[in-house]
Protein backbone atom coordinates (compact mmCIF):
# COMPACT_ATOMS: atom_id res chain seq x y z
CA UNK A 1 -44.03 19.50 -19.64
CA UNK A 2 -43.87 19.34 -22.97
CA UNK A 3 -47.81 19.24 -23.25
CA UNK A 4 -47.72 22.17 -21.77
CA UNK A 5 -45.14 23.99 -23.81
CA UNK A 6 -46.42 22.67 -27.24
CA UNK A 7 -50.16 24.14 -25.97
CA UNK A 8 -49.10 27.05 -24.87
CA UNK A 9 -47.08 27.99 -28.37
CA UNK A 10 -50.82 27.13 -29.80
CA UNK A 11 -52.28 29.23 -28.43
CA UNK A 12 -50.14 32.31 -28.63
CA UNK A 13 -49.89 31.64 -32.54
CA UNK A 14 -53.83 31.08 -32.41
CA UNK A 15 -54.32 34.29 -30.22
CA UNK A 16 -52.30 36.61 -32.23
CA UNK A 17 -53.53 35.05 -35.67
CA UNK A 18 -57.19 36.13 -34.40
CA UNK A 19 -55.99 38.97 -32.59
CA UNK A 20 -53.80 40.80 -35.82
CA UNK A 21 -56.10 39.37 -38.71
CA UNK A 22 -58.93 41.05 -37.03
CA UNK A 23 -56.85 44.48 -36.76
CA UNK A 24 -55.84 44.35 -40.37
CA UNK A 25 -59.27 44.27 -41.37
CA UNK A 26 -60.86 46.54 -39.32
CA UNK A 27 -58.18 49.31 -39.16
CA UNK A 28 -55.99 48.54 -42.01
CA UNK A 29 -51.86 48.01 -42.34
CA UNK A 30 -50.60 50.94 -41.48
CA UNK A 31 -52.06 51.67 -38.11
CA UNK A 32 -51.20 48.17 -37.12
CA UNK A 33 -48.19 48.07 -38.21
CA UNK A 34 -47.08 51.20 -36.92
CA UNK A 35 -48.68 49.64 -33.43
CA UNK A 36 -46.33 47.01 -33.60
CA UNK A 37 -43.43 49.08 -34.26
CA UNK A 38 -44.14 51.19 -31.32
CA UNK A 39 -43.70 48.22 -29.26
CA UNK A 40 -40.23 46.66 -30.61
CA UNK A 41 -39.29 49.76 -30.84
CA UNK A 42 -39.10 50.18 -26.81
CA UNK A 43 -36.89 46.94 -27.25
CA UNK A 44 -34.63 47.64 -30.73
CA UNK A 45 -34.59 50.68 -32.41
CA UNK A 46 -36.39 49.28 -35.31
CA UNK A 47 -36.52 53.23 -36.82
CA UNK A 48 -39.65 54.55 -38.97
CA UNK A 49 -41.83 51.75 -40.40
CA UNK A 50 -42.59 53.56 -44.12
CA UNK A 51 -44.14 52.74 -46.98
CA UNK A 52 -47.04 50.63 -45.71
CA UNK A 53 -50.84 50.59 -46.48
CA UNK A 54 -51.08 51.98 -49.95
CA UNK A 55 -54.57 51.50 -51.41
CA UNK A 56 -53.37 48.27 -53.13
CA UNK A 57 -51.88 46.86 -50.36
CA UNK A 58 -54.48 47.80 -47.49
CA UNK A 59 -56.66 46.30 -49.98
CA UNK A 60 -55.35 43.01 -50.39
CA UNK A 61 -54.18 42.74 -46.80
CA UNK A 62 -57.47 43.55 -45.49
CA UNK A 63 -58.75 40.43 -47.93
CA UNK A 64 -55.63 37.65 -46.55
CA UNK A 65 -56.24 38.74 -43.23
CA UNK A 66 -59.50 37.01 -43.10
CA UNK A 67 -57.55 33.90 -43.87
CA UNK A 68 -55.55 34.88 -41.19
CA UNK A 69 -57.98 35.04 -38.75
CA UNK A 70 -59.63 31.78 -39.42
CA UNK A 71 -56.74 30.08 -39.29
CA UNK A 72 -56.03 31.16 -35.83
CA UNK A 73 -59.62 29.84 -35.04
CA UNK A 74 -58.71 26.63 -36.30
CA UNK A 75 -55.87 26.83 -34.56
CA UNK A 76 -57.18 27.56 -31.19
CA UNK A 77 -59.80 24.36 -31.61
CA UNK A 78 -57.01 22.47 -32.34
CA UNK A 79 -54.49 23.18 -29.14
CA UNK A 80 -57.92 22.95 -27.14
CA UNK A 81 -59.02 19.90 -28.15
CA UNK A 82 -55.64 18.22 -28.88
CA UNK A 83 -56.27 14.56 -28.46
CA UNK A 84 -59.05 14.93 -30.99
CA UNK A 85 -57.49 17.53 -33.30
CA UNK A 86 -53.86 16.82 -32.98
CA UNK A 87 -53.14 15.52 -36.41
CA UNK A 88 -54.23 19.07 -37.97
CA UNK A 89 -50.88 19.90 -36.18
CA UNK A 90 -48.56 18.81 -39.42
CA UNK A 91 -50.99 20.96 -41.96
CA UNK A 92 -51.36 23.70 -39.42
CA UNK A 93 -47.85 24.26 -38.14
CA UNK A 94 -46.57 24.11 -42.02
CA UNK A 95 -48.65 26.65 -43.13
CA UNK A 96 -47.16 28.94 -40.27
CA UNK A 97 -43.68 27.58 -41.56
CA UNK A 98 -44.55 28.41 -45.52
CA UNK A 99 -45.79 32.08 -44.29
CA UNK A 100 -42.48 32.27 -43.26
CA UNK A 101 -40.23 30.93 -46.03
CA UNK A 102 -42.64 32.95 -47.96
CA UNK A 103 -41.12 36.14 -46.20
CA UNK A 104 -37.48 34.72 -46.56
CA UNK A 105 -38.18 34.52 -50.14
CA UNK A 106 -39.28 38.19 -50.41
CA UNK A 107 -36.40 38.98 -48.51
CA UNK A 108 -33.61 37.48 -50.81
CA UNK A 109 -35.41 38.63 -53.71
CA UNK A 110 -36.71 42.09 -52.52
CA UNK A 111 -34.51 43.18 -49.74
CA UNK A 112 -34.19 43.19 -46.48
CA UNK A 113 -37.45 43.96 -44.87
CA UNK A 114 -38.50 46.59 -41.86
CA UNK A 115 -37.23 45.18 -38.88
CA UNK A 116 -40.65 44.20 -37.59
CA UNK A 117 -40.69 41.88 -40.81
CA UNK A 118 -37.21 40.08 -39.89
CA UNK A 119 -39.02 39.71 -36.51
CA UNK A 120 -41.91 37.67 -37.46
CA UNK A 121 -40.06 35.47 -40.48
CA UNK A 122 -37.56 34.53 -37.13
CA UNK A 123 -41.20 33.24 -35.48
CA UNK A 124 -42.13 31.67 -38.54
CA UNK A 125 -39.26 29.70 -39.04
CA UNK A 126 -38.67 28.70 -35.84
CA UNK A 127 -41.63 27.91 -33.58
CA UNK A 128 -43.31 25.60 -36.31
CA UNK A 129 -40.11 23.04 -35.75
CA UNK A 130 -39.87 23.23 -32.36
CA UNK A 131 -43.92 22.98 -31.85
CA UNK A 132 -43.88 19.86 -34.10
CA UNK A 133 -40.84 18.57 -31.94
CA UNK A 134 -42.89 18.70 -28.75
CA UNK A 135 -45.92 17.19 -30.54
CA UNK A 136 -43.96 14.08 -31.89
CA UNK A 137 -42.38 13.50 -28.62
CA UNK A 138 -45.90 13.84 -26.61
CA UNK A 139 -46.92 11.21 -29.35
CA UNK A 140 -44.21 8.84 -28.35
């Protein structure tokens, strides 16, 4: 069971690495973000995302989202080829675990983010742990 569970948070992390990298740099910030605001916003009433996609920023968002992307590739080979792969998992899930204190960072020395933002640190900082914790105990 936990095979399954650790594989199947792989690949949604993969998917949606691929999935939003490629948005960013196609269409830019703003139109994804205000895509995923639409949909929390059926949830939460996460109010008007604002001040996204300046030139700068679209700019150098289209540029890490490449990153992004191939990262979710890497990803994806990984979870599908586990037994081979599976000690990427430390490097891989840490990364997704930096991105996040990276946030938290911006947060306590910024301000409190859109809550779109707050959502993804929350997946940042938690699925990496638990991910590795069904890894190490598939390993046992």
């Amino acid at each position: 069971m936990s095979k399954l569970l650790l594989k199947a948070g792989l690949y949604f992390i993969s998917i949606a690495a691929v999935l939003i990298g490629s948005a960013i740099a196609i269409f830019g910030i703003n139109p994804v973000g205000q895509f995923f605001n639409a949909i929390i916003s059926t949830v939460y009433n996460a109010g008007p995302l604002t001040e996204l996609g300046t030139p700068n920023d679209d700019s150098e968002l289209r540029f890490y989202s490449i990153f992004f992307v191939a990262y979710g590739v890497i990803l994806f080979q990984t979870a599908r080829e586990l037994k081979r792969h599976g000690h990427r998992l430390p490097l891989l899930l840490g990364l997704f675990f930096l991105g996040g204190i990276a946030r938290l960072l911006s947060y306590l020395t910024v301000g409190q983010p859109h809550a779109l933002f707050m959502l993804l640190m929350i997946i940042e900082l938690t699925m990496p742990p638990i991910l590795y914790g069904l890894w190490r105990i598939g390993r046992a």
